[in-house]
PDB file of N, CA and C in Angstrom:
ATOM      1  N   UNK A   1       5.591 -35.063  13.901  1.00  0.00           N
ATOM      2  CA  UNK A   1       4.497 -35.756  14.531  1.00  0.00           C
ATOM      3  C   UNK A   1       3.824 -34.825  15.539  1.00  0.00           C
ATOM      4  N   UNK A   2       2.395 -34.786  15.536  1.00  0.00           N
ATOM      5  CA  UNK A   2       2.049 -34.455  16.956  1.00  0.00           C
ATOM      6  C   UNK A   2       1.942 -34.872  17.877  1.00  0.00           C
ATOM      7  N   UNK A   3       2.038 -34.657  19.066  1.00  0.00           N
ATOM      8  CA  UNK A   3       0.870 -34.363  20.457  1.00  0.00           C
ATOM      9  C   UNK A   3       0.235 -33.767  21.249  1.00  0.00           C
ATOM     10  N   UNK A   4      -0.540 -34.556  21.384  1.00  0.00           N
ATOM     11  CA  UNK A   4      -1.713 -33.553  22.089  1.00  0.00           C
ATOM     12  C   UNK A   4      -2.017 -34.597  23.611  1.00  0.00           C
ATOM     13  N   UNK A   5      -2.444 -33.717  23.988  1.00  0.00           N
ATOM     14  CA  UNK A   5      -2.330 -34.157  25.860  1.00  0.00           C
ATOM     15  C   UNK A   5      -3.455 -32.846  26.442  1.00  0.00           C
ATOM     16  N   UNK A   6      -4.274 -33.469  27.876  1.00  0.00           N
ATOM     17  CA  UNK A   6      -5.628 -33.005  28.314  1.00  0.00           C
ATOM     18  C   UNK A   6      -4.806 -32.666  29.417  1.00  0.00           C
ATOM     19  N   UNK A   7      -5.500 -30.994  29.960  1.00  0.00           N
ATOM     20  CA  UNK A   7      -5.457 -30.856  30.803  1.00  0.00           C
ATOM     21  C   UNK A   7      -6.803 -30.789  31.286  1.00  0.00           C
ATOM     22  N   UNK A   8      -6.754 -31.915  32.094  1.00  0.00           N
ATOM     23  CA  UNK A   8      -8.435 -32.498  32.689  1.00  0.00           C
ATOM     24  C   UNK A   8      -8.741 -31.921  33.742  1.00  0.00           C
ATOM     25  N   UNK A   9      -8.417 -31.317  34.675  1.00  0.00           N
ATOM     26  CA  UNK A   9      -9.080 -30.253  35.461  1.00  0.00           C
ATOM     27  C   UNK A   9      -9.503 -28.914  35.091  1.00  0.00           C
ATOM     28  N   UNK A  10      -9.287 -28.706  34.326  1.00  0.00           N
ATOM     29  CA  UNK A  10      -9.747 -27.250  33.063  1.00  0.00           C
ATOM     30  C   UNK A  10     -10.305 -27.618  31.640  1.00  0.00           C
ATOM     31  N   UNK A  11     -10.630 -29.078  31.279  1.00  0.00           N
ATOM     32  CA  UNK A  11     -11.477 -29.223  30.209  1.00  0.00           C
ATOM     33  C   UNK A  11     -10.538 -28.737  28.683  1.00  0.00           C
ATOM     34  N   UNK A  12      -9.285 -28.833  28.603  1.00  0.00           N
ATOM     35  CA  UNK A  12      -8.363 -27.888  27.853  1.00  0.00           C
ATOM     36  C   UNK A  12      -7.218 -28.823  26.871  1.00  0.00           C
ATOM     37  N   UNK A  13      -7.565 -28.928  25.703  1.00  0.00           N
ATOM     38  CA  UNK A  13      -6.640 -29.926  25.371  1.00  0.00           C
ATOM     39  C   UNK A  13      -5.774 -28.502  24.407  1.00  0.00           C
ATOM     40  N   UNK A  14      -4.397 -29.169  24.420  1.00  0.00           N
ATOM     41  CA  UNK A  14      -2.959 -29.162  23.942  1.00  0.00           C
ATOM     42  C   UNK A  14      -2.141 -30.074  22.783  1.00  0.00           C
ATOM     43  N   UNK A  15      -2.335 -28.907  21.828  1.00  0.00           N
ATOM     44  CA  UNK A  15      -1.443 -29.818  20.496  1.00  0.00           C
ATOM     45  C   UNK A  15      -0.471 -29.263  20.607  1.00  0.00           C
ATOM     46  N   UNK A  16       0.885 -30.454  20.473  1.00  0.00           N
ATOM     47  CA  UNK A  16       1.904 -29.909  19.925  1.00  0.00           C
ATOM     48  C   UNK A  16       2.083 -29.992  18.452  1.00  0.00           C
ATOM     49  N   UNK A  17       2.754 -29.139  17.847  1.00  0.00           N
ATOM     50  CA  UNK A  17       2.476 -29.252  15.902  1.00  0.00           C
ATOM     51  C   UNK A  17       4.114 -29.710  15.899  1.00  0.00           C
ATOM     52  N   UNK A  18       4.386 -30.450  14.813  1.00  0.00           N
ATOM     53  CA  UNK A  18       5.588 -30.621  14.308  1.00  0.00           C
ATOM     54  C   UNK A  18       6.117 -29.356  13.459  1.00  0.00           C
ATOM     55  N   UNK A  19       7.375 -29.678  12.775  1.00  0.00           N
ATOM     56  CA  UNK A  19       8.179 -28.400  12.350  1.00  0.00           C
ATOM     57  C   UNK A  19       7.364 -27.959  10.836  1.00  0.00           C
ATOM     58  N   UNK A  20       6.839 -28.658  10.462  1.00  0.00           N
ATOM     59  CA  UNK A  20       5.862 -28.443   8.809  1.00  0.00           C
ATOM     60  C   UNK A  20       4.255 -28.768   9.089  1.00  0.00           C
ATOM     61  N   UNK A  21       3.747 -27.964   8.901  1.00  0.00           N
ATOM     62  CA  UNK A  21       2.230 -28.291   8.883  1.00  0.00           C
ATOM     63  C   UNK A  21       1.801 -28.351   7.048  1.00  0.00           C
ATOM     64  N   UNK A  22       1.568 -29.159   6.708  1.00  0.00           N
ATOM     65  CA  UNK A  22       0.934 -29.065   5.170  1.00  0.00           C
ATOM     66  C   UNK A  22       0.219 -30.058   5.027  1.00  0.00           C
ATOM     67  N   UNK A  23       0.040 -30.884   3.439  1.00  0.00           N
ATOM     68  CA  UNK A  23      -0.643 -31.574   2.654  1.00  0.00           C
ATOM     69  C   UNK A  23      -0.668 -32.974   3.252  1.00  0.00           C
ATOM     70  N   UNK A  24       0.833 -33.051   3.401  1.00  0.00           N
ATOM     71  CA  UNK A  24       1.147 -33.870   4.312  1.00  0.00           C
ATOM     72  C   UNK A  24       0.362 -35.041   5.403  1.00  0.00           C
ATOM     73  N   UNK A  25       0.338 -33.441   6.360  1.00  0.00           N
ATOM     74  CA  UNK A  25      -0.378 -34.105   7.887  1.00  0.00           C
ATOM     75  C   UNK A  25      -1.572 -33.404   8.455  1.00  0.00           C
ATOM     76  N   UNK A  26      -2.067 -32.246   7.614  1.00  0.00           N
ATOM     77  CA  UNK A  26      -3.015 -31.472   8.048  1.00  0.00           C
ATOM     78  C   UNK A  26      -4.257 -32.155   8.249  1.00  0.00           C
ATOM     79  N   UNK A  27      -4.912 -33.882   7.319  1.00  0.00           N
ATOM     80  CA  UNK A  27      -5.684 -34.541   8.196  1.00  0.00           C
ATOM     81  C   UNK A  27      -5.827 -34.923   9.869  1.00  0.00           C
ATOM     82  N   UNK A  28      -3.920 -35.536   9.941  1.00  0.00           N
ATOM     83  CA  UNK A  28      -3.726 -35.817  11.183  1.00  0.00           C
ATOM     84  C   UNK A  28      -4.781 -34.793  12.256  1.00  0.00           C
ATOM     85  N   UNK A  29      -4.036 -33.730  12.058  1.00  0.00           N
ATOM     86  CA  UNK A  29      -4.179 -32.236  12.984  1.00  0.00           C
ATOM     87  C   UNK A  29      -5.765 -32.170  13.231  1.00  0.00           C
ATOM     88  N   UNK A  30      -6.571 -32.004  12.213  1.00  0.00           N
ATOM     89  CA  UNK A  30      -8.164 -31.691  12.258  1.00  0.00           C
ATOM     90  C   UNK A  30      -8.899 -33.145  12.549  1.00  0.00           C
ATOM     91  N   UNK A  31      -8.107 -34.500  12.877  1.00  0.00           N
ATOM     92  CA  UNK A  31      -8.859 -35.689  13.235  1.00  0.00           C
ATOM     93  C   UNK A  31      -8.468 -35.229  15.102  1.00  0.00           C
ATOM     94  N   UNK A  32      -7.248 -34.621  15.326  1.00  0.00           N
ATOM     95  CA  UNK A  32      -6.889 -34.504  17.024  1.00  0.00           C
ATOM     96  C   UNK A  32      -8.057 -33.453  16.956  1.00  0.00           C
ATOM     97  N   UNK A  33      -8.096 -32.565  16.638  1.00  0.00           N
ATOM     98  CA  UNK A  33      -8.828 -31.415  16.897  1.00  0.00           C
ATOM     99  C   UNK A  33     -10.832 -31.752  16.712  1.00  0.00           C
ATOM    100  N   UNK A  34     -10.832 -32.523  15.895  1.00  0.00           N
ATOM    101  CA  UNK A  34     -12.478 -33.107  15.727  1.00  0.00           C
ATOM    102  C   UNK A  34     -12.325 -33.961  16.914  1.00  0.00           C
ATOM    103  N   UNK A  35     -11.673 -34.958  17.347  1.00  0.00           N
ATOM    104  CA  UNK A  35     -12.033 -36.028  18.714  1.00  0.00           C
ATOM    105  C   UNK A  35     -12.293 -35.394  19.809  1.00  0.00           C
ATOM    106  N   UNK A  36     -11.132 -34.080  19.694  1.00  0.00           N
ATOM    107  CA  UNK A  36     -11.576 -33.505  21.168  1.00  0.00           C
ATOM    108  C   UNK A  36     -12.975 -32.929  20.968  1.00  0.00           C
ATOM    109  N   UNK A  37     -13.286 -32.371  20.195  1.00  0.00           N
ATOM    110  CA  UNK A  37     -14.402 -31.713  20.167  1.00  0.00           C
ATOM    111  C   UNK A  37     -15.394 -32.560  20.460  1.00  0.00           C
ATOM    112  N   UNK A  38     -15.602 -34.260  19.417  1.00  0.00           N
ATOM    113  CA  UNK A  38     -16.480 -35.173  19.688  1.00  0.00           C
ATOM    114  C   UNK A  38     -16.313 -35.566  21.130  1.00  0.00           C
ATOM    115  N   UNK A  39     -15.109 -35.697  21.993  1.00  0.00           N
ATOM    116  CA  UNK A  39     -15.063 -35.690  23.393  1.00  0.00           C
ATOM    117  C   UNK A  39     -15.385 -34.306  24.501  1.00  0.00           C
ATOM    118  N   UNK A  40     -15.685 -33.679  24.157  1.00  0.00           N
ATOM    119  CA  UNK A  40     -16.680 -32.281  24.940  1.00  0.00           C
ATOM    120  C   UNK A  40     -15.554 -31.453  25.364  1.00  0.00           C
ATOM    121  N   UNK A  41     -14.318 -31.530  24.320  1.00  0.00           N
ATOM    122  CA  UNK A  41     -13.283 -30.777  24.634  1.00  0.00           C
ATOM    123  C   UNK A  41     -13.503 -29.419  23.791  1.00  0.00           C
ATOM    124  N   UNK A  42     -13.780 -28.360  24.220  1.00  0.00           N
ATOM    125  CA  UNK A  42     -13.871 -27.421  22.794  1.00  0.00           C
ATOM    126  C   UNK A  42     -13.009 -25.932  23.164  1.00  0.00           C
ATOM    127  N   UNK A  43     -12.192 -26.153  24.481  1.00  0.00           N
ATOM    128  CA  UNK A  43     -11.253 -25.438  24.350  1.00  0.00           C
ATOM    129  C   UNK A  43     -10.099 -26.149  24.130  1.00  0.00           C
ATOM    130  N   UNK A  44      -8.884 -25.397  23.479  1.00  0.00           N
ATOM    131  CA  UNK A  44      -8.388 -26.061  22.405  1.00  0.00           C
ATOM    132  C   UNK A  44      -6.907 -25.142  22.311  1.00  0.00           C
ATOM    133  N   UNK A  45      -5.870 -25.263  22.681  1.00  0.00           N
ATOM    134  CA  UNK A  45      -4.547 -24.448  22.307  1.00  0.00           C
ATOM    135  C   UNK A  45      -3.726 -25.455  21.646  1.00  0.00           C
ATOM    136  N   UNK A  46      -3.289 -24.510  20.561  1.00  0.00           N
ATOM    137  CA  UNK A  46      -2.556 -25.556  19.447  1.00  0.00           C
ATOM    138  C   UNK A  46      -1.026 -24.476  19.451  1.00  0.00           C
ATOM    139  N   UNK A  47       0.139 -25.430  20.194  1.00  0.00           N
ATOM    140  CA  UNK A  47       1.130 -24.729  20.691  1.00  0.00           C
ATOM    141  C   UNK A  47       2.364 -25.153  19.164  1.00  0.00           C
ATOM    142  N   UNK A  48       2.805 -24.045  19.066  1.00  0.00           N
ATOM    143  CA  UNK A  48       3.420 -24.107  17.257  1.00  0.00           C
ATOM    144  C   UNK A  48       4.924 -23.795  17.446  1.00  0.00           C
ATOM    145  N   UNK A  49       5.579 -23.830  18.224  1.00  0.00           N
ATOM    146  CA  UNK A  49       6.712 -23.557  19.095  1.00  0.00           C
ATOM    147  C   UNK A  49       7.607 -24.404  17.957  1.00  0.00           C
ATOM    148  N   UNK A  50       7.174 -25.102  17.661  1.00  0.00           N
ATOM    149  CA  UNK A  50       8.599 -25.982  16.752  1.00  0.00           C
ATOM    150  C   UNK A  50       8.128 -26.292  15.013  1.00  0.00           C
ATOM    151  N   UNK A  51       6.927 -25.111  14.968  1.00  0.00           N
ATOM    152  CA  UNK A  51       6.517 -24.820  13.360  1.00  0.00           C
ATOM    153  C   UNK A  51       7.381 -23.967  12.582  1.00  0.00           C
ATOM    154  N   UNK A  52       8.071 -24.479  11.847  1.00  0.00           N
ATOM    155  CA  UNK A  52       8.163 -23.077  10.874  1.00  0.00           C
ATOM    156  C   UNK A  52       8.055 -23.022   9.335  1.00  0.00           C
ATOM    157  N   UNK A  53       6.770 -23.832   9.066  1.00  0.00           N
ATOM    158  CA  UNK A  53       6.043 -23.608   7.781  1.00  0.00           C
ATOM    159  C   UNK A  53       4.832 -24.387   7.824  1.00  0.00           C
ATOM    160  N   UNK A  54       3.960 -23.587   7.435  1.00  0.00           N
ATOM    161  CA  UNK A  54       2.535 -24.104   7.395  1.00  0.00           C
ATOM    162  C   UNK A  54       2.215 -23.398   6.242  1.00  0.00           C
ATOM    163  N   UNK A  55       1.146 -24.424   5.492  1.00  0.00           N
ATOM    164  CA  UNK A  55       0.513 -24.030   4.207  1.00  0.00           C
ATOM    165  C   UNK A  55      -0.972 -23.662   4.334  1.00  0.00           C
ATOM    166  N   UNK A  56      -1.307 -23.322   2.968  1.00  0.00           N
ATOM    167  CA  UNK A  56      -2.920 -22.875   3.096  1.00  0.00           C
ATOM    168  C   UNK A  56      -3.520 -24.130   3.749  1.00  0.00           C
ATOM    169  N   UNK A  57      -3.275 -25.903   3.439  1.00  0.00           N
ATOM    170  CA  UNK A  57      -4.086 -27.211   4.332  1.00  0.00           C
ATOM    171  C   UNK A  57      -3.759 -27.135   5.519  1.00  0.00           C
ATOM    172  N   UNK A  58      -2.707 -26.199   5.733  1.00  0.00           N
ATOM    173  CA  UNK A  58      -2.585 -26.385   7.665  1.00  0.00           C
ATOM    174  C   UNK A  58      -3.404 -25.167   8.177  1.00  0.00           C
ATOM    175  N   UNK A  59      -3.347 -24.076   7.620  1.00  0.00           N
ATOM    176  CA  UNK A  59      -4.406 -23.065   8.446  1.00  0.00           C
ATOM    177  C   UNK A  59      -6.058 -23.297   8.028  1.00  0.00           C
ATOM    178  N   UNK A  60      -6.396 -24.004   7.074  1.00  0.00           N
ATOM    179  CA  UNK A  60      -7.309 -24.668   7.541  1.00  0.00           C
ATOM    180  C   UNK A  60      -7.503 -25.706   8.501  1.00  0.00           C
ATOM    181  N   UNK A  61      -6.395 -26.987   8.559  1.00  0.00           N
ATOM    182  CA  UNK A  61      -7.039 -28.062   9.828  1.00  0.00           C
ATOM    183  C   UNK A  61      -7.207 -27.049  10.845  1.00  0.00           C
ATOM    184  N   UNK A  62      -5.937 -25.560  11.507  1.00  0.00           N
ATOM    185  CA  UNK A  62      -6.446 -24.783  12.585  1.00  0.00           C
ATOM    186  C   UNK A  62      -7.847 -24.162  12.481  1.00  0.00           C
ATOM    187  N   UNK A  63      -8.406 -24.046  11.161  1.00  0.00           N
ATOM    188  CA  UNK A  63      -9.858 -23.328  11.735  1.00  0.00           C
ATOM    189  C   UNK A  63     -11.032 -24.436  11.436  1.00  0.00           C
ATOM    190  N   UNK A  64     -10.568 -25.869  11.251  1.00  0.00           N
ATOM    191  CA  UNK A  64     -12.043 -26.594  10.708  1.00  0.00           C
ATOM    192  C   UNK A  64     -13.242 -26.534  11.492  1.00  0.00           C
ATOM    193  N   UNK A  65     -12.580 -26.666  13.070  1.00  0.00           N
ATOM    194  CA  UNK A  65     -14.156 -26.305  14.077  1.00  0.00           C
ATOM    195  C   UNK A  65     -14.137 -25.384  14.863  1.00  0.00           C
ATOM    196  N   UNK A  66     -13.272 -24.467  14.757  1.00  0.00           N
ATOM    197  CA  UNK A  66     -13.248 -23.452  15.248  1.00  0.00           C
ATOM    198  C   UNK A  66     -14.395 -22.883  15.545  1.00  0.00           C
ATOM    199  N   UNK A  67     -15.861 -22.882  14.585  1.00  0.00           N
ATOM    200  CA  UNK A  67     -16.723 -22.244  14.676  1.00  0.00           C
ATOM    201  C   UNK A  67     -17.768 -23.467  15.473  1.00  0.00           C
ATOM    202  N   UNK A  68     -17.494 -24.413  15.799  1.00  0.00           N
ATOM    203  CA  UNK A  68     -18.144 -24.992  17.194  1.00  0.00           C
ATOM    204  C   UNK A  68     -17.832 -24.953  17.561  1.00  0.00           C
ATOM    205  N   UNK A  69     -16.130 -24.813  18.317  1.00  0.00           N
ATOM    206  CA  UNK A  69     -15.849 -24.924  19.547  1.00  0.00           C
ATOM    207  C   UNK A  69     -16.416 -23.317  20.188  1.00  0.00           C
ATOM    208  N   UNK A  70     -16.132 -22.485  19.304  1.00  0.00           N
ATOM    209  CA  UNK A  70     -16.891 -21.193  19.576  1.00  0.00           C
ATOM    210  C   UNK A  70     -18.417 -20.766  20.611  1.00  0.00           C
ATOM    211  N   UNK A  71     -19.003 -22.011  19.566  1.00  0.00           N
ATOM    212  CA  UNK A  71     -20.658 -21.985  19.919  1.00  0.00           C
ATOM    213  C   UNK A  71     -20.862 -22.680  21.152  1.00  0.00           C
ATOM    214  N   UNK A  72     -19.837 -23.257  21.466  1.00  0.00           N
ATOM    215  CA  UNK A  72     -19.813 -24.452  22.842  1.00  0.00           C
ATOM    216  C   UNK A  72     -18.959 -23.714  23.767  1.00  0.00           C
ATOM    217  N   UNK A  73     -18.901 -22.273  23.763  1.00  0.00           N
ATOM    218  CA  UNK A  73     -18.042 -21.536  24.946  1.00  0.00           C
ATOM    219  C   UNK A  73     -16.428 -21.953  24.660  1.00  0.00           C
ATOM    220  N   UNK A  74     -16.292 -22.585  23.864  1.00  0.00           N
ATOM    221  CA  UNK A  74     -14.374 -22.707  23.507  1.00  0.00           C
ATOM    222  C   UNK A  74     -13.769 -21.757  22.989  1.00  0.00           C
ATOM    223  N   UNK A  75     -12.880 -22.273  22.191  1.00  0.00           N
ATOM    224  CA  UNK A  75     -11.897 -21.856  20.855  1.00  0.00           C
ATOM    225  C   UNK A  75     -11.029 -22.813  20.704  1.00  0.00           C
ATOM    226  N   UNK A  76     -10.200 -22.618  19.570  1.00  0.00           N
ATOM    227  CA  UNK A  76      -9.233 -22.607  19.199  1.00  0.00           C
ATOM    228  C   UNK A  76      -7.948 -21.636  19.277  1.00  0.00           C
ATOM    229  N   UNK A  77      -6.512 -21.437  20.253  1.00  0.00           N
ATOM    230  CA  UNK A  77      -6.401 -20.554  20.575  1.00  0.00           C
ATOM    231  C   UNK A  77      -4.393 -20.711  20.348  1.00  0.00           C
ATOM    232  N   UNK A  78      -3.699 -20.460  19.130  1.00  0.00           N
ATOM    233  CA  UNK A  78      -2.204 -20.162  19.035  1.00  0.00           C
ATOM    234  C   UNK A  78      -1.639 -20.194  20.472  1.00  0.00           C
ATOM    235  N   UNK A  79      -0.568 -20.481  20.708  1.00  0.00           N
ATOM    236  CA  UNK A  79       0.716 -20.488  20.846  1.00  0.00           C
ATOM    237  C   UNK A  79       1.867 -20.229  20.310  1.00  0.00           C
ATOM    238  N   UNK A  80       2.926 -19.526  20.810  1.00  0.00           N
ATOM    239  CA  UNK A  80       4.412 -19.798  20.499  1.00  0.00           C
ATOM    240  C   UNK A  80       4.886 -19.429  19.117  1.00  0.00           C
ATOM    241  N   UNK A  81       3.669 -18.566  18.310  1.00  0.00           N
ATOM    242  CA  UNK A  81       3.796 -19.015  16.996  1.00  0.00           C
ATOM    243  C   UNK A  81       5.240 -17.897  16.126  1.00  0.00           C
ATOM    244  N   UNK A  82       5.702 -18.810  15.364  1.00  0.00           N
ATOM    245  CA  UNK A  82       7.421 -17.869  14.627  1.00  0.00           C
ATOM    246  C   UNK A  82       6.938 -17.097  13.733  1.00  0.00           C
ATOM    247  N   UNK A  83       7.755 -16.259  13.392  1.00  0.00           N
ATOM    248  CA  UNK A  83       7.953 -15.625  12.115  1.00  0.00           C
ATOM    249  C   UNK A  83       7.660 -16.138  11.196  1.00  0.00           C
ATOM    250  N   UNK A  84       8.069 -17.403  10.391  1.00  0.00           N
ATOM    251  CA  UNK A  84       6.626 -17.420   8.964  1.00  0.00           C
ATOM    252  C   UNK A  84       5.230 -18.178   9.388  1.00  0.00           C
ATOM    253  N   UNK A  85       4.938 -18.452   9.914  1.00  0.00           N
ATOM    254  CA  UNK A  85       3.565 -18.635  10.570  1.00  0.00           C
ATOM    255  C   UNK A  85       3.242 -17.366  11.053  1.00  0.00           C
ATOM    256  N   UNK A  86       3.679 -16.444  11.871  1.00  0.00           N
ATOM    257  CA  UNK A  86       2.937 -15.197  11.642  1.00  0.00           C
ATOM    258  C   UNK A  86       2.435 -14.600  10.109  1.00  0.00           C
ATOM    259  N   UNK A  87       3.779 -14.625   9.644  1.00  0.00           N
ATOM    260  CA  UNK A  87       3.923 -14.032   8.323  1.00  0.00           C
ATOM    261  C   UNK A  87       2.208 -15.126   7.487  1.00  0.00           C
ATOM    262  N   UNK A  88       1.940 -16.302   7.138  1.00  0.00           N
ATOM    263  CA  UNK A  88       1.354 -16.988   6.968  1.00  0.00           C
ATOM    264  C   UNK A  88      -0.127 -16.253   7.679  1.00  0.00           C
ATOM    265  N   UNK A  89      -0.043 -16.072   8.819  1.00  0.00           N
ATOM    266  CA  UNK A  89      -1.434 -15.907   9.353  1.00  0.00           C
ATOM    267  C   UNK A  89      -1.959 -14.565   9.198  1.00  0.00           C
ATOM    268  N   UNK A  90      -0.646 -13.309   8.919  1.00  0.00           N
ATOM    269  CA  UNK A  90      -1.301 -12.177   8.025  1.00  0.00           C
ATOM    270  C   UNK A  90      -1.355 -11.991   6.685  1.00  0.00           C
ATOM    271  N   UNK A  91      -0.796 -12.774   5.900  1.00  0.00           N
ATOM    272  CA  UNK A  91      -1.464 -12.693   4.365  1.00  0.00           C
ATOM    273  C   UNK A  91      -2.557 -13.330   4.470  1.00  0.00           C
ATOM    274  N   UNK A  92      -2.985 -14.323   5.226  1.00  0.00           N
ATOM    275  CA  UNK A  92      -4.436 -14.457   5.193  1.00  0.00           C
ATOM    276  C   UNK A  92      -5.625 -14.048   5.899  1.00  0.00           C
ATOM    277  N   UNK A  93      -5.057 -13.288   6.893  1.00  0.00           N
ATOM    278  CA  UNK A  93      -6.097 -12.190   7.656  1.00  0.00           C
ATOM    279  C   UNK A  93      -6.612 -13.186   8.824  1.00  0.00           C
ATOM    280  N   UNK A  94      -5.857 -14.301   9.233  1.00  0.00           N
ATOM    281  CA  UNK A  94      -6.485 -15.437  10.043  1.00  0.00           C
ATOM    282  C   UNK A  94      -6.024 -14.638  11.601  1.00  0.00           C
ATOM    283  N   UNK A  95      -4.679 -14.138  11.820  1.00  0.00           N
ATOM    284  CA  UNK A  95      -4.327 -13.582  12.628  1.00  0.00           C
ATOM    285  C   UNK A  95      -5.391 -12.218  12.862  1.00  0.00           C
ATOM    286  N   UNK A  96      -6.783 -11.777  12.748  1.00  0.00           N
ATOM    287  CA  UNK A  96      -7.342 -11.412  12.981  1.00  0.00           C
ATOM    288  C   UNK A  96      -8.999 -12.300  13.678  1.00  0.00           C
ATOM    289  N   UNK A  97      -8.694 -12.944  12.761  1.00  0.00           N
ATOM    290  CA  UNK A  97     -10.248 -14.342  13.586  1.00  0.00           C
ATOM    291  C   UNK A  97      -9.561 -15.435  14.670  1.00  0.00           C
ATOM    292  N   UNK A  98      -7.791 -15.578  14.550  1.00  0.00           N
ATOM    293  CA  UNK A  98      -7.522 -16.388  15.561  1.00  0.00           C
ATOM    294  C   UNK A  98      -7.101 -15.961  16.829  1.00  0.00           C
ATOM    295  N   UNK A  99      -7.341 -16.078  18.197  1.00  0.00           N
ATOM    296  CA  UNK A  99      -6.235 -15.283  19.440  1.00  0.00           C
ATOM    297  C   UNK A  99      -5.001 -15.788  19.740  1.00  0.00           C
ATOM    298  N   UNK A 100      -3.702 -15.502  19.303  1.00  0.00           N
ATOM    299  CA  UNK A 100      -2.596 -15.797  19.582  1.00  0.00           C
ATOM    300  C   UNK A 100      -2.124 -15.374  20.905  1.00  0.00           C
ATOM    301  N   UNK A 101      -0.707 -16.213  21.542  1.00  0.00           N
ATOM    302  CA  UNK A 101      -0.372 -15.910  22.696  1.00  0.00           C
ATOM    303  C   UNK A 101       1.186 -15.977  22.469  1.00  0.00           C
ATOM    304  N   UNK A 102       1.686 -15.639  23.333  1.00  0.00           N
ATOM    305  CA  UNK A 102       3.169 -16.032  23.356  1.00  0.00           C
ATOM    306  C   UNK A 102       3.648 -17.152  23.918  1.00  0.00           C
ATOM    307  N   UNK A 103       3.021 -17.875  24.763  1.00  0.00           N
ATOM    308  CA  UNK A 103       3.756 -19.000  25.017  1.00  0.00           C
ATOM    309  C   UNK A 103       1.852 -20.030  25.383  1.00  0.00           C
ATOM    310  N   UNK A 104       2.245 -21.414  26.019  1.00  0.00           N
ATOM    311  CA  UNK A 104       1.012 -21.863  25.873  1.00  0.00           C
ATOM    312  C   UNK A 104       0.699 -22.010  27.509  1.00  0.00           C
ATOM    313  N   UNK A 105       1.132 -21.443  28.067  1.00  0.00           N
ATOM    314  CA  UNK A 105       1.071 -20.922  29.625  1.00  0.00           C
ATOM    315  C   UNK A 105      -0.140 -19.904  29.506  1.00  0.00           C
ATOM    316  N   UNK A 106       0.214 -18.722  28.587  1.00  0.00           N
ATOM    317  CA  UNK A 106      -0.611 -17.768  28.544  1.00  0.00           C
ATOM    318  C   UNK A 106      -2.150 -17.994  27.858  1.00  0.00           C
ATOM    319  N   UNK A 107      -2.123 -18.847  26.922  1.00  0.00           N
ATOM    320  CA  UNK A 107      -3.238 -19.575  26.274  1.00  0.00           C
ATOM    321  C   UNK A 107      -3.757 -19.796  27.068  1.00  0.00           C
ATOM    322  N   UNK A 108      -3.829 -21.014  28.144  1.00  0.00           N
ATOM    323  CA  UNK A 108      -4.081 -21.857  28.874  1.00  0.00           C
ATOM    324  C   UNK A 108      -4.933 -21.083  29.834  1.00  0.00           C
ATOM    325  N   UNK A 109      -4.328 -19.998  30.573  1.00  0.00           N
ATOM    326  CA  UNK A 109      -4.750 -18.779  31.704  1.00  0.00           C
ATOM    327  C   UNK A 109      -5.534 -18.157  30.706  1.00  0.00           C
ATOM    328  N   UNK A 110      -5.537 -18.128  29.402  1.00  0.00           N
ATOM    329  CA  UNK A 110      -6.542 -16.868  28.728  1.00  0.00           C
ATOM    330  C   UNK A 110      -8.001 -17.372  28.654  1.00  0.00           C
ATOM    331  N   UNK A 111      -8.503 -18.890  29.065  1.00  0.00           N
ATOM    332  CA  UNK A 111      -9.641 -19.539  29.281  1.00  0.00           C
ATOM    333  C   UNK A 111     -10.548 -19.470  30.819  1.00  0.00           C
ATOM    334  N   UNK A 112      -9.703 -18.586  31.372  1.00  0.00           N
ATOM    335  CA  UNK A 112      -9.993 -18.945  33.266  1.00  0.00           C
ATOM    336  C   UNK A 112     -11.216 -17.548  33.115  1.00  0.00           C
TER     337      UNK A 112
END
């Protein structure tokens, strides 16, 4: 399951991802990630700390608005992310269009 939770003095919302991102739940993920956006949230850290498999439908829900939150001064911006989710985000070259961090502390400070 996810959650996601605002940090409302910095405009900054926070997903947590469950241990599988796929076919599954990857609507779930891109309906949290579209509300914030429809709510004027468009910075965005999606903390992956307890992922360890995501499919081609989960690295899409991570980039569906990526390219507005962009245009609206945001992003979309990793966390925490393991070994096959790395592995995952360089066979598809996403780990080059996405900014990863090591923990979601550092995300969070990488918006200031």
């Amino acid at each position: 399951m996810f959650r996601a939770y605002d940090i409302e003095d910095k405009r900054i919302g926070v997903i947590e991802t469950p241990d599988r991102i796929d076919t599954s739940n990857n609507d779930e993920l891109k309906k949290i990630i579209g509300d914030y956006v429809e709510n004027g949230i468009f910075k965005i850290v999606v903390d992956l700390k307890d992922t360890v498999f995501i499919d081609s439908s989960g690295l899409g829900a991570l980039v569906s608005h990526i390219a507005e939150c962009r245009a609206k001064g945001g992003d979309v911006r990793l966390a925490a992310i393991g070994k096959e989710v790395s592995r995952a985000l360089e066979i598809t070259q996403l780990d080059k269009i996405l900014k990863i961090f090591p923990d979601v502390n550092e995300a969070i400070r990488s918006y200031e």
